[in-house]
N, C-alpha and C. Protein backbone atom coordinates (compact mmCIF):
# COMPACT_ATOMS: atom_id res chain seq x y z
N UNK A 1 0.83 -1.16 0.00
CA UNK A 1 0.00 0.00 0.00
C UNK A 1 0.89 1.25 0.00
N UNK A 2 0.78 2.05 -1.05
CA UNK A 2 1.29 3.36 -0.91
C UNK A 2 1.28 4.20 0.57
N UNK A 3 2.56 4.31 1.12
CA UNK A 3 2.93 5.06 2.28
C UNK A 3 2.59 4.21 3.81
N UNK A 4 2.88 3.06 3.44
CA UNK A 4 2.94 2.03 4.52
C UNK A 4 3.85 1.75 4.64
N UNK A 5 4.17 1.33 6.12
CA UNK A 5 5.45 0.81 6.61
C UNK A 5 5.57 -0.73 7.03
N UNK A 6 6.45 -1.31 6.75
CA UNK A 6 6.50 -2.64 7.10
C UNK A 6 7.19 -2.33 9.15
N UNK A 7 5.98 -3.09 9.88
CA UNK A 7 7.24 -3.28 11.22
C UNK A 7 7.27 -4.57 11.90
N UNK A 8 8.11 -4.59 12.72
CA UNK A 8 8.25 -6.30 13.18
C UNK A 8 7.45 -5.92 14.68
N UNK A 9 6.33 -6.80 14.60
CA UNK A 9 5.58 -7.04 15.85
C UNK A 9 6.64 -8.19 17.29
N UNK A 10 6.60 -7.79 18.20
CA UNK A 10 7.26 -8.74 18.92
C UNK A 10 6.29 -9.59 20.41
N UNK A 11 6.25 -10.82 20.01
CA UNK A 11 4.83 -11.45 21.46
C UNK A 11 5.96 -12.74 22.38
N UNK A 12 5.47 -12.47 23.16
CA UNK A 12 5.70 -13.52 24.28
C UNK A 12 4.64 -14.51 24.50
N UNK A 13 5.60 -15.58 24.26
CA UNK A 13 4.74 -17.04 24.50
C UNK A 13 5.13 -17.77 25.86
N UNK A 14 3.91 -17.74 26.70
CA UNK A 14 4.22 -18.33 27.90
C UNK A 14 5.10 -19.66 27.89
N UNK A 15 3.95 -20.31 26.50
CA UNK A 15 4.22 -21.90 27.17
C UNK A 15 5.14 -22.38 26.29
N UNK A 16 6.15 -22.91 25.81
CA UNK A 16 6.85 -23.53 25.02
C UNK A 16 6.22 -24.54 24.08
N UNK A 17 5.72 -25.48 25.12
CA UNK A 17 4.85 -26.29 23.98
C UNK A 17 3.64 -26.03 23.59
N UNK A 18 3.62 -24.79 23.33
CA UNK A 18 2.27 -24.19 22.59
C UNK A 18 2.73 -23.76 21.25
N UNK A 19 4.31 -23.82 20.87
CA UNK A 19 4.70 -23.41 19.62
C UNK A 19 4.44 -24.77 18.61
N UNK A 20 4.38 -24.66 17.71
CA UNK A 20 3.83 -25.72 16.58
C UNK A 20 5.27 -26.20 16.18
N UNK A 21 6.37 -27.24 16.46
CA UNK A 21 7.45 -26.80 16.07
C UNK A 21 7.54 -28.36 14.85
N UNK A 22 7.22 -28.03 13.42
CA UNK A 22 7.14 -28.39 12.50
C UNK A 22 8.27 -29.55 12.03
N UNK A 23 9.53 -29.66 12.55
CA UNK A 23 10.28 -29.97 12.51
C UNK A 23 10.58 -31.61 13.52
N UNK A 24 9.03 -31.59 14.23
CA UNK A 24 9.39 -33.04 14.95
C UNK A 24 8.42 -33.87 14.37
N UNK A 25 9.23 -35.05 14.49
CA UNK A 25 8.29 -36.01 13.69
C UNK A 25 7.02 -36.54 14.91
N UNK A 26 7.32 -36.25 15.70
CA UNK A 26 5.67 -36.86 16.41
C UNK A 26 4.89 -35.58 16.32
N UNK A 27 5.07 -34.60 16.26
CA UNK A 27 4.22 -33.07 16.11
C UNK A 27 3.60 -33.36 14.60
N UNK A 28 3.98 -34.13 13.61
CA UNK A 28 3.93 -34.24 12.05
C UNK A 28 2.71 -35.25 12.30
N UNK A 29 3.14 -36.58 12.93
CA UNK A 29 2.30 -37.05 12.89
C UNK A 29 1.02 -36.72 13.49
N UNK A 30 1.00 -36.28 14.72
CA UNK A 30 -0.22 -36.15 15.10
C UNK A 30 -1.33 -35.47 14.58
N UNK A 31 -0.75 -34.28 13.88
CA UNK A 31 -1.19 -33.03 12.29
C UNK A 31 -1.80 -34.09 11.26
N UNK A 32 -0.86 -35.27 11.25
CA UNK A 32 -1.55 -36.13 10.10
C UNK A 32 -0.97 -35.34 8.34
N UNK A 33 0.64 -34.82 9.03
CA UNK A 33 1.61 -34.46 7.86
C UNK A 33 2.88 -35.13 7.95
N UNK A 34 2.90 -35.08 6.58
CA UNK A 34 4.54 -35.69 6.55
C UNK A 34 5.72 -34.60 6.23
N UNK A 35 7.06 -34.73 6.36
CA UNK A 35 8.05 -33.54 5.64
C UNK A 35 7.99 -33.06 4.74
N UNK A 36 7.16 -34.46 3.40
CA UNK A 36 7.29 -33.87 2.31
C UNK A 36 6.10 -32.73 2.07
N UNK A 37 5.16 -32.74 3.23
CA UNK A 37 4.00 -31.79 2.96
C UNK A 37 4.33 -30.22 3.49
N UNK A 38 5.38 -30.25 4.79
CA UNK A 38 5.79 -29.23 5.06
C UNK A 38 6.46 -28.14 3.97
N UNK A 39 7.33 -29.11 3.37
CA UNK A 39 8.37 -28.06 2.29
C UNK A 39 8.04 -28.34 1.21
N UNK A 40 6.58 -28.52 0.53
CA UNK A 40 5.82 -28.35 -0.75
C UNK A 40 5.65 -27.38 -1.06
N UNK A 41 6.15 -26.99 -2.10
CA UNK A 41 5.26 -25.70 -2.87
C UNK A 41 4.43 -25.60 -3.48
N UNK A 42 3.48 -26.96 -3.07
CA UNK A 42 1.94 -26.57 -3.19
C UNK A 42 1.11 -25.97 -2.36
N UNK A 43 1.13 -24.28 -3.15
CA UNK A 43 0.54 -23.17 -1.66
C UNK A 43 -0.87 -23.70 -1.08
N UNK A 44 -1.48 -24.19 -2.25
CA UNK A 44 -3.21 -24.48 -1.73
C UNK A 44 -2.83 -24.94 -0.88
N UNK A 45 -1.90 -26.49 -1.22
CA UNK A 45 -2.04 -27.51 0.06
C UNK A 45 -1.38 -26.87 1.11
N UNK A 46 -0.27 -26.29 1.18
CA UNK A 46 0.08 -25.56 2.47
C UNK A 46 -0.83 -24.46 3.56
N UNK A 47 -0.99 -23.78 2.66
CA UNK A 47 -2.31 -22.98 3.45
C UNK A 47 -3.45 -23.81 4.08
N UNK A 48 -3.96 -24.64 3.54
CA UNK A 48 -4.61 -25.71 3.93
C UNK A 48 -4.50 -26.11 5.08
N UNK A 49 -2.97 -26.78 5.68
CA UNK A 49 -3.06 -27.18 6.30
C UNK A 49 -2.39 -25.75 8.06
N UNK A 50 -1.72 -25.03 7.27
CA UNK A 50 -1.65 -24.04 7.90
C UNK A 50 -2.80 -23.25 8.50
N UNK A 51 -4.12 -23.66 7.90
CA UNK A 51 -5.47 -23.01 8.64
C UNK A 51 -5.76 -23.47 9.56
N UNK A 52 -5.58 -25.17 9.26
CA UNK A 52 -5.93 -26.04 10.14
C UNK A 52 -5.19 -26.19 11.35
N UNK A 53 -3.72 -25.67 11.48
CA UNK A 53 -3.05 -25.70 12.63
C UNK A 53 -3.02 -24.70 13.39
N UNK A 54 -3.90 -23.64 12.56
CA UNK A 54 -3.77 -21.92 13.32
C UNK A 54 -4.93 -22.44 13.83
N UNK A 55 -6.63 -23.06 13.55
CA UNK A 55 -7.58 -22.86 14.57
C UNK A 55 -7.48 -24.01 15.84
N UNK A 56 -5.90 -24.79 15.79
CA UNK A 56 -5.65 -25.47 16.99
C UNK A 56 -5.04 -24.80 18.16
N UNK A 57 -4.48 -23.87 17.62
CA UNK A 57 -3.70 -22.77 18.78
C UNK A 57 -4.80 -22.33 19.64
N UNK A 58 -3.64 -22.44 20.99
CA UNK A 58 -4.33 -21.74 22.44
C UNK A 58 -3.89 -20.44 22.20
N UNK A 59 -4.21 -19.16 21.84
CA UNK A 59 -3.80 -17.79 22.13
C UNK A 59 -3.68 -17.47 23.76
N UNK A 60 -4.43 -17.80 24.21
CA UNK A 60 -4.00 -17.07 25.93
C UNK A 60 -2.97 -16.84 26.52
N UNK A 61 -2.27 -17.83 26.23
CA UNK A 61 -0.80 -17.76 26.36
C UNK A 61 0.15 -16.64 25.85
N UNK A 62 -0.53 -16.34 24.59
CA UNK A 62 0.16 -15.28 24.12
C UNK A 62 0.29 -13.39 24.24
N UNK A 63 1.40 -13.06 25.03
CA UNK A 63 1.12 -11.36 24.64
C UNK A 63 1.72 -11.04 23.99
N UNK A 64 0.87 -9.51 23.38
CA UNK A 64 2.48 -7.94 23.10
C UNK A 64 3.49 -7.65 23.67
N UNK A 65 4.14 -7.71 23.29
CA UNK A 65 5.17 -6.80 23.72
C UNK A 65 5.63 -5.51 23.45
N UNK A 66 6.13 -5.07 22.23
CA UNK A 66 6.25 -4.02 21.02
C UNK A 66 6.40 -4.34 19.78
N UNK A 67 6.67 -2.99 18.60
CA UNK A 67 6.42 -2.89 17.38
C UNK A 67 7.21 -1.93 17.54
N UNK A 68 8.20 -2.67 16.25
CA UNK A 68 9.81 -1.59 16.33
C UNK A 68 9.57 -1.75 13.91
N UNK A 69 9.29 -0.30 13.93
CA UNK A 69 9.55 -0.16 12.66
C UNK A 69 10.77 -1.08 11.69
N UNK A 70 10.71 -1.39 11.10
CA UNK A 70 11.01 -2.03 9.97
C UNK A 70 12.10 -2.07 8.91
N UNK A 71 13.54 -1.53 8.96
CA UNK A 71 14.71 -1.00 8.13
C UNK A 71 15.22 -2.60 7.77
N UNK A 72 15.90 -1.79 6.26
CA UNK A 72 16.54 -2.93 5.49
C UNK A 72 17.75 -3.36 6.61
N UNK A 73 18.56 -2.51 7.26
CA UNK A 73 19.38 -2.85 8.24
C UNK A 73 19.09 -3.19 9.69
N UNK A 74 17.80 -3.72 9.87
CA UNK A 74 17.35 -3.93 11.33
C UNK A 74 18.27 -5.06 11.80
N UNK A 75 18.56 -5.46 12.77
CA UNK A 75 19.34 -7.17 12.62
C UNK A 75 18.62 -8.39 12.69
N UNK A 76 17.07 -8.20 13.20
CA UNK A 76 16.54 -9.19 12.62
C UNK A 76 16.25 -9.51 11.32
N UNK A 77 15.98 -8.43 10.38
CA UNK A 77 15.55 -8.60 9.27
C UNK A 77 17.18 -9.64 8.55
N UNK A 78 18.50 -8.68 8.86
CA UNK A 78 19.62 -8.68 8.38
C UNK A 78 20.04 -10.54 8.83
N UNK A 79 19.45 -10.84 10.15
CA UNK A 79 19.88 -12.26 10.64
C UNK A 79 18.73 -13.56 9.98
N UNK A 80 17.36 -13.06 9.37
CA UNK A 80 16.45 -13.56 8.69
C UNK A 80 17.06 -13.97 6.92
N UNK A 81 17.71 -12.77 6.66
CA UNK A 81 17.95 -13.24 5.38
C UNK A 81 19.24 -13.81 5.11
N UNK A 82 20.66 -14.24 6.38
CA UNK A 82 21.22 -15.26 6.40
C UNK A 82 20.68 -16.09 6.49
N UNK A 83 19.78 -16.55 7.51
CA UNK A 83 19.24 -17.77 7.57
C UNK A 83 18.64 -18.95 6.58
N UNK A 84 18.14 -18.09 5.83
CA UNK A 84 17.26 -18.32 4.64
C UNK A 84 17.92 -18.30 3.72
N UNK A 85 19.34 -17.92 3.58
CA UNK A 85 20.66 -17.57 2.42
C UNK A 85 19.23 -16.34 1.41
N UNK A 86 19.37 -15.89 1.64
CA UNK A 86 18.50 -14.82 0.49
C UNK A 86 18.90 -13.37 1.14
N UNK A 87 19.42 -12.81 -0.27
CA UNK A 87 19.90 -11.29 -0.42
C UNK A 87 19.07 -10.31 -0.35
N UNK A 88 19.33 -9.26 0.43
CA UNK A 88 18.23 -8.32 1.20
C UNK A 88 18.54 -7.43 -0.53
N UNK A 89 17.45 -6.96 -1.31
CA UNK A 89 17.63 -6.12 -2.68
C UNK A 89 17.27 -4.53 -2.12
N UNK A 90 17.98 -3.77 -2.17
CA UNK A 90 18.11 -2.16 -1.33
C UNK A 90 17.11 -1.52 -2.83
């Protein structure tokens, strides 16, 4: 949108195992997914199942914290796009 700013929201999660952590195979199974469904780039099917794991979340657990505007040089943004190996384009 013309004259919008991108910013990074920041929340605190009480509980640890309230995070969805995609990466274990008994968390996969119980979803009733496999790896190869996680890192498909079939968006339908991903969204799909990404709806289905967002209306399993407990929110209560979750607060605000802050919202820190958004720069190509922030260090999260800057430590996001090592991670991911992908070049921040100025």
């Amino acid at each position: 949108m013309p004259g919008s700013r991108r910013s990074l929201a920041r929340y605190m999660l009480k509980a640890a195992d309230s995070v969805c952590n995609l990466d274990d195979p008994k968390h996969l199974i119980a979803l009733g997914l496999r790896p190869s469904d996680v890192v498909s780039r079939d968006y339908a099917v991903s969204r799909a199942w990404a709806l289905r794991i967002h209306g399993l979340w407990d929110l209560r657990g979750l607060s605000f914290e802050d919202v820190t505007p958004l720069r190509l040089d922030h260090p999260a943004l800057v430590e996001a796009s090592n991670t991911i190996v992908r070049r921040i384009a100025k």
